[in-house]
C-alpha atoms as a PDB file:
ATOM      1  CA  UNK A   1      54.313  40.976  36.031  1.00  0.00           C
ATOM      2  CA  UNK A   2      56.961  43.660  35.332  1.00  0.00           C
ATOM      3  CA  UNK A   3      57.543  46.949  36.492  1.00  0.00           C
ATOM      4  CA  UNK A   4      56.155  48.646  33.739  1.00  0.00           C
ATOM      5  CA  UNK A   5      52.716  46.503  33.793  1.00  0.00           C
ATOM      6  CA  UNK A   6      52.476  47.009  37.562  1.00  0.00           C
ATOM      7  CA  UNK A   7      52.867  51.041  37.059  1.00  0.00           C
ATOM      8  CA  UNK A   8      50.016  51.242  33.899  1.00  0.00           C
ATOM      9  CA  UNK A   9      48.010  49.192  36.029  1.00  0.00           C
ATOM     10  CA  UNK A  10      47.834  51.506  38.632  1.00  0.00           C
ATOM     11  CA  UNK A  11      48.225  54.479  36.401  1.00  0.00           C
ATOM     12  CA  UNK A  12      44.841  53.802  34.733  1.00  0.00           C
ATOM     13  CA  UNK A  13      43.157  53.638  37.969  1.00  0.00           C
ATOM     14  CA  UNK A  14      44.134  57.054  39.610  1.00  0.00           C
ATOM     15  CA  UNK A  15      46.606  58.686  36.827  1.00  0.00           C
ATOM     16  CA  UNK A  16      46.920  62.130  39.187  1.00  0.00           C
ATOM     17  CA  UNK A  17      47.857  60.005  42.396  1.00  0.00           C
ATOM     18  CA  UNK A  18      50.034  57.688  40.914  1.00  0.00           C
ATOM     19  CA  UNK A  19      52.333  59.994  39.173  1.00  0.00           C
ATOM     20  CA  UNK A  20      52.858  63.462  39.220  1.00  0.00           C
ATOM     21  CA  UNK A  21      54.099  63.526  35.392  1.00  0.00           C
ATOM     22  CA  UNK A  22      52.561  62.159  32.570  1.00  0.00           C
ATOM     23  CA  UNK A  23      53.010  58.323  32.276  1.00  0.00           C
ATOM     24  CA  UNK A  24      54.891  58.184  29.218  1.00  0.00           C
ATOM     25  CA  UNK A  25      57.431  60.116  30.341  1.00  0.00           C
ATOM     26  CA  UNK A  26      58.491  57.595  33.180  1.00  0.00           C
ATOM     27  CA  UNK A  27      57.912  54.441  31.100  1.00  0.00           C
ATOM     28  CA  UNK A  28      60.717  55.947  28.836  1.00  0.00           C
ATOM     29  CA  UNK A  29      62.895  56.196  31.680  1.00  0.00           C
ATOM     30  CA  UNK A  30      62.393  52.703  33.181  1.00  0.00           C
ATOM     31  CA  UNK A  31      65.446  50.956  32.120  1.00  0.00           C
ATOM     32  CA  UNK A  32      67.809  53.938  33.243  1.00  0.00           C
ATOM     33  CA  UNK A  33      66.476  53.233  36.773  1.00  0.00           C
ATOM     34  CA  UNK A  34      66.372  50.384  39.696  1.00  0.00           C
ATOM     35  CA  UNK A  35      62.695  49.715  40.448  1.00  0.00           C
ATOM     36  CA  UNK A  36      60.470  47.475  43.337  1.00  0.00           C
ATOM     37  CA  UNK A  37      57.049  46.740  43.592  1.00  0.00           C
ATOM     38  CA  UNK A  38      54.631  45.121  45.617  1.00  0.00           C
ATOM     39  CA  UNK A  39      51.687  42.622  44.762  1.00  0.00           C
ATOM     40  CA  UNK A  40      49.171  41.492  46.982  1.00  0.00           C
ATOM     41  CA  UNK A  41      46.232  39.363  45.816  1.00  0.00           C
ATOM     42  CA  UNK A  42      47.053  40.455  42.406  1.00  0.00           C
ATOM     43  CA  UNK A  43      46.493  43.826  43.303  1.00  0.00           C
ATOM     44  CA  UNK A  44      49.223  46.451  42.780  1.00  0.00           C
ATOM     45  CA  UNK A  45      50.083  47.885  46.423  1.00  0.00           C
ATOM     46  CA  UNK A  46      53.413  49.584  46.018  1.00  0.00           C
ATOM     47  CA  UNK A  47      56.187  50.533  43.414  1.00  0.00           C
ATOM     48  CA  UNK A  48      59.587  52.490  43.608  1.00  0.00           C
ATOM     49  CA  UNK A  49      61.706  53.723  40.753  1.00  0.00           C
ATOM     50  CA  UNK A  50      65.136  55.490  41.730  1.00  0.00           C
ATOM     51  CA  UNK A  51      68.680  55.822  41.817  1.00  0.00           C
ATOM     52  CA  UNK A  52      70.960  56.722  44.202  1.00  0.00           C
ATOM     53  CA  UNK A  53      70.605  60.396  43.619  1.00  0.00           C
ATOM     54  CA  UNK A  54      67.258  60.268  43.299  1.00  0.00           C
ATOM     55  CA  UNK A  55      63.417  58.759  43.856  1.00  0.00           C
ATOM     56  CA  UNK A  56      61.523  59.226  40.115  1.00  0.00           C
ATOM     57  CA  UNK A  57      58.949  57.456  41.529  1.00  0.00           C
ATOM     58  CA  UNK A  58      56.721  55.996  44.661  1.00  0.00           C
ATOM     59  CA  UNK A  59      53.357  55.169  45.022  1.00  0.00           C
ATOM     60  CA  UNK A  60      51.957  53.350  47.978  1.00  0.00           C
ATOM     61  CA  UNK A  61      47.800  51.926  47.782  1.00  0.00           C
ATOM     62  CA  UNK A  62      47.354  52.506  51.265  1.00  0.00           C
ATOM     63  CA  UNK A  63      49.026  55.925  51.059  1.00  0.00           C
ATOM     64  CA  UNK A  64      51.936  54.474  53.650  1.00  0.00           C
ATOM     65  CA  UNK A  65      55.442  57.284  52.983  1.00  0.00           C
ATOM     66  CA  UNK A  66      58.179  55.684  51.526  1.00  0.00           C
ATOM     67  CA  UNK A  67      60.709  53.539  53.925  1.00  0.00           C
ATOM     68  CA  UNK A  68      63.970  55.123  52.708  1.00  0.00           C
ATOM     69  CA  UNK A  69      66.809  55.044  55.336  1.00  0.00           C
ATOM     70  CA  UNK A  70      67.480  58.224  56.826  1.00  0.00           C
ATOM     71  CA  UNK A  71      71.524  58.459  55.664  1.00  0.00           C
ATOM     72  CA  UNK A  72      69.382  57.585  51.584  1.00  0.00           C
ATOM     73  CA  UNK A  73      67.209  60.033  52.196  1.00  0.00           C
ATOM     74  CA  UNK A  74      69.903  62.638  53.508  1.00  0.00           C
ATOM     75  CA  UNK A  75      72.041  61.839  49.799  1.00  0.00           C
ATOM     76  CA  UNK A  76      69.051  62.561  47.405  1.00  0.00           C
ATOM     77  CA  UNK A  77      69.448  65.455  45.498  1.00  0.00           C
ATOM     78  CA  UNK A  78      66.188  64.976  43.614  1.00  0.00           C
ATOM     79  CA  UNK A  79      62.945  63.541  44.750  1.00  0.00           C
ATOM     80  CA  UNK A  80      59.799  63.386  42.445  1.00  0.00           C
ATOM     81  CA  UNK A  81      56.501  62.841  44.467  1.00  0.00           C
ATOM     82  CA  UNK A  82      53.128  63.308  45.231  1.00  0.00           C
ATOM     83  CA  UNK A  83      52.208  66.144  47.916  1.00  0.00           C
ATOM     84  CA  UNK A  84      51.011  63.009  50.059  1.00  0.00           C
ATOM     85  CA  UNK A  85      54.256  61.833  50.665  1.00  0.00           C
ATOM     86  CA  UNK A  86      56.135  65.023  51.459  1.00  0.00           C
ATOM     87  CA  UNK A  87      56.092  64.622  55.025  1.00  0.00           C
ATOM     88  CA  UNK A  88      58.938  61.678  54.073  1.00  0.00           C
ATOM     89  CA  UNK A  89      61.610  64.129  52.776  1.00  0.00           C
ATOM     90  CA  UNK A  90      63.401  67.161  54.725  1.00  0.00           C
ATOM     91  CA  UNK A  91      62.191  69.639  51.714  1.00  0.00           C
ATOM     92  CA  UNK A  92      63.620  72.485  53.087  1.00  0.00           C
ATOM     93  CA  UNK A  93      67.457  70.499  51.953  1.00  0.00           C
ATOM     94  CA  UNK A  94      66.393  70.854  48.397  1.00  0.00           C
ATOM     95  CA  UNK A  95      67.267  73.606  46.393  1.00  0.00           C
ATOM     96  CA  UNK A  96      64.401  73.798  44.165  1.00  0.00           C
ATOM     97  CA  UNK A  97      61.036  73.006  45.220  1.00  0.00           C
ATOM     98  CA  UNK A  98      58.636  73.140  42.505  1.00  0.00           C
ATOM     99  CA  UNK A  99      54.777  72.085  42.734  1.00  0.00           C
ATOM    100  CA  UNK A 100      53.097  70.473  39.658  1.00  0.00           C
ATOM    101  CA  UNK A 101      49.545  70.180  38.697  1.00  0.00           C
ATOM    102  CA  UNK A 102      47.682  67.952  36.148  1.00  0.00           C
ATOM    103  CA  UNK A 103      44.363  67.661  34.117  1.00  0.00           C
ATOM    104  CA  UNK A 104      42.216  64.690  33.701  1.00  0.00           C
ATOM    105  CA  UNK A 105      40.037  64.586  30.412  1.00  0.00           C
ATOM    106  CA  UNK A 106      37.968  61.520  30.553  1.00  0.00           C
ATOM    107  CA  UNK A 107      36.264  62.003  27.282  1.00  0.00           C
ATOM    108  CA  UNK A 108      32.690  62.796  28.886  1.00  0.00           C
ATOM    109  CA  UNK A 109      30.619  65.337  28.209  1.00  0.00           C
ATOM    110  CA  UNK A 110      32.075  68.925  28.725  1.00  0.00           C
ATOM    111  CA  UNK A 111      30.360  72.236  29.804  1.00  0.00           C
ATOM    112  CA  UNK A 112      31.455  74.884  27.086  1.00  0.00           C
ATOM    113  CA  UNK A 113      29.784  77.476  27.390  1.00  0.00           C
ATOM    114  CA  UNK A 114      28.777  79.811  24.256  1.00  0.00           C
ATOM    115  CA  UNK A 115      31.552  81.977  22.786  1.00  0.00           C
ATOM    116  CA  UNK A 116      31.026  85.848  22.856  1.00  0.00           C
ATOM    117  CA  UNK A 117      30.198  87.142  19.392  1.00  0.00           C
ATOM    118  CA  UNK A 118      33.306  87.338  17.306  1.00  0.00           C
ATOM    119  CA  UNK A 119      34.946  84.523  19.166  1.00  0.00           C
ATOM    120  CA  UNK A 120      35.344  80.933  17.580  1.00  0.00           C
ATOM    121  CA  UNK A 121      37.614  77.945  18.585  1.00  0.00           C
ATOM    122  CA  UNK A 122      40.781  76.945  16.257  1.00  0.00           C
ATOM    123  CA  UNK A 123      43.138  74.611  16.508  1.00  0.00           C
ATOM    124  CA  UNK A 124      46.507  76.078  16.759  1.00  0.00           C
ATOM    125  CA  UNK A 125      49.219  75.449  14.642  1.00  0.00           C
ATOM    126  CA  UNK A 126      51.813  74.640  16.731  1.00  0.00           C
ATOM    127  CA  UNK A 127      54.394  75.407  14.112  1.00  0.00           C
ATOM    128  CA  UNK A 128      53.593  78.737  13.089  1.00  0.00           C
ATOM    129  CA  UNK A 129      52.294  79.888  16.822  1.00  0.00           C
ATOM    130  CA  UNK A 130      54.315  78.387  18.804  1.00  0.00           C
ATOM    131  CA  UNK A 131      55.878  81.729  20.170  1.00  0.00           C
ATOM    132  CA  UNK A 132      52.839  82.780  20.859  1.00  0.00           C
ATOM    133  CA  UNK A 133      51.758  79.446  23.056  1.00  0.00           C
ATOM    134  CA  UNK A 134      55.149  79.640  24.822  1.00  0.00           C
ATOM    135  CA  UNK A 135      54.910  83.229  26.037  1.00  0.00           C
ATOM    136  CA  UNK A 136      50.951  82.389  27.455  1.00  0.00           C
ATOM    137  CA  UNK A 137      52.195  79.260  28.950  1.00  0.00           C
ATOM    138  CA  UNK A 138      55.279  81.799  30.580  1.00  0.00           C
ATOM    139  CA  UNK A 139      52.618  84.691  31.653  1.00  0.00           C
ATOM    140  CA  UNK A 140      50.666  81.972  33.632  1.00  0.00           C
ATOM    141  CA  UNK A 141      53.702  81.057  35.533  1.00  0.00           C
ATOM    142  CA  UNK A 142      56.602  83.197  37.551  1.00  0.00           C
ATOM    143  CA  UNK A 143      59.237  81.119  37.154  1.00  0.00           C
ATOM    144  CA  UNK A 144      59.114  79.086  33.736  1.00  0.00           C
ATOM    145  CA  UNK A 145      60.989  79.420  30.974  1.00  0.00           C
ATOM    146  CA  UNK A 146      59.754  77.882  27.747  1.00  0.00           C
ATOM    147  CA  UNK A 147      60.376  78.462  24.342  1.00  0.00           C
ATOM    148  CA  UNK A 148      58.330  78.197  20.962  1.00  0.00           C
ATOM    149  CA  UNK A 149      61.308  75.439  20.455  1.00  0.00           C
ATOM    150  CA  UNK A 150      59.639  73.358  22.870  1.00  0.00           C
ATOM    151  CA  UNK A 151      56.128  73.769  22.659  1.00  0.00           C
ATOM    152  CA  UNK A 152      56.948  72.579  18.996  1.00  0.00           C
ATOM    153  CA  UNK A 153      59.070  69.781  20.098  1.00  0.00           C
ATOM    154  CA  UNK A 154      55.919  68.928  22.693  1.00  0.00           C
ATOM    155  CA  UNK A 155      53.700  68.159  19.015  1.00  0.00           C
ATOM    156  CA  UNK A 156      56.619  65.362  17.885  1.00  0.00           C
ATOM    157  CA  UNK A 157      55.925  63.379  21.804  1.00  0.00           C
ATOM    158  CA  UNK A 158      53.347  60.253  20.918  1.00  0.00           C
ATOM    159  CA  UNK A 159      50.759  61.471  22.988  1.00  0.00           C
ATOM    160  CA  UNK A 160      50.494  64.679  21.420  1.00  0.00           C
ATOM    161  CA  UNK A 161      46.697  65.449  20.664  1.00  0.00           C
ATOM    162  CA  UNK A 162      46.231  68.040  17.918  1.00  0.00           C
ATOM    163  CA  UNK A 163      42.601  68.669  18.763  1.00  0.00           C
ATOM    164  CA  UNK A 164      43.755  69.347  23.014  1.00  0.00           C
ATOM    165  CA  UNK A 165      45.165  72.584  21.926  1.00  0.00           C
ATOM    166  CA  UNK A 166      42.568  75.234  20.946  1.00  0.00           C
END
């Protein structure tokens, strides 16, 4: 089994604990990267992605914090994790600390509730309104800044749903 297949596998069983970014976003920086994992009675237990400047990756079954050495740990200038495993890293070191959060659509049923008359559900067209999607996106967040540039790049990624953006 590679690294990749090990990392989908556990991907597809808890996407939000496994990674704190979208899948396809690592598996397109794989090769750039040393990795490790761990099988155990062909069950995915443990995988690592990294550099020497950095940890892209780690995800433990069991939940265990990552065994870095503490002279590694005090060299990383960038460490991407889940909140579980914070209590591995001096956080206060890094310069930028920023929190991430993620959806899970898992194509059931959904609870939309009736639109107030006048109201109606488009698709939006991320060409002409991108602008427009980039400064909501911004007003939702203090310290982001995004352009219509890249909410338009965002529709050319492969995973790019036309019918998720309403």
């Amino acid at each position: 089994m590679t690294f990749r297949e090990a990392l989908v596998l556990a991907y597809r069983e808890e996407p939000c604990r496994v990674l704190p970014n979208a899948a396809w976003k690592t598996l397109r920086e794989v090769d750039r990267f040393e990795t490790s994992f761990e099988i155990e009675n062909g069950v995915v237990v443990r995988f690592e992605m990294g550099d020497e400047e950095g940890l892209h990756v780690y995800w433990h079954r069991d939940r265990h914090p990552p065994n870095i050495p503490e002279n590694r740990v005090g060299h990383l200038s960038f460490v991407l994790i889940h909140q579980e495993y914070l209590q591995a890293f001096p956080v206060e070191r890094f310069e930028a600390q920023k929190p991430y959060f993620r959806l899970i659509h898992r194509n059931g049923p959904s609870n939309v509730k009736e639109l107030p008359s006048g109201f109606r559900m488009v698709n939006v067209n991320t060409i002409t309104e991108a602008d427009a999607v980039a400064q909501m996106i911004r007003d939702c967040y203090d310290d982001l800044n995004l352009s219509g540039e890249s909410v338009q790049k965002w529709a050319t990624y492969p995973v790019f749903d036309r019918d998720s953006w309403i």
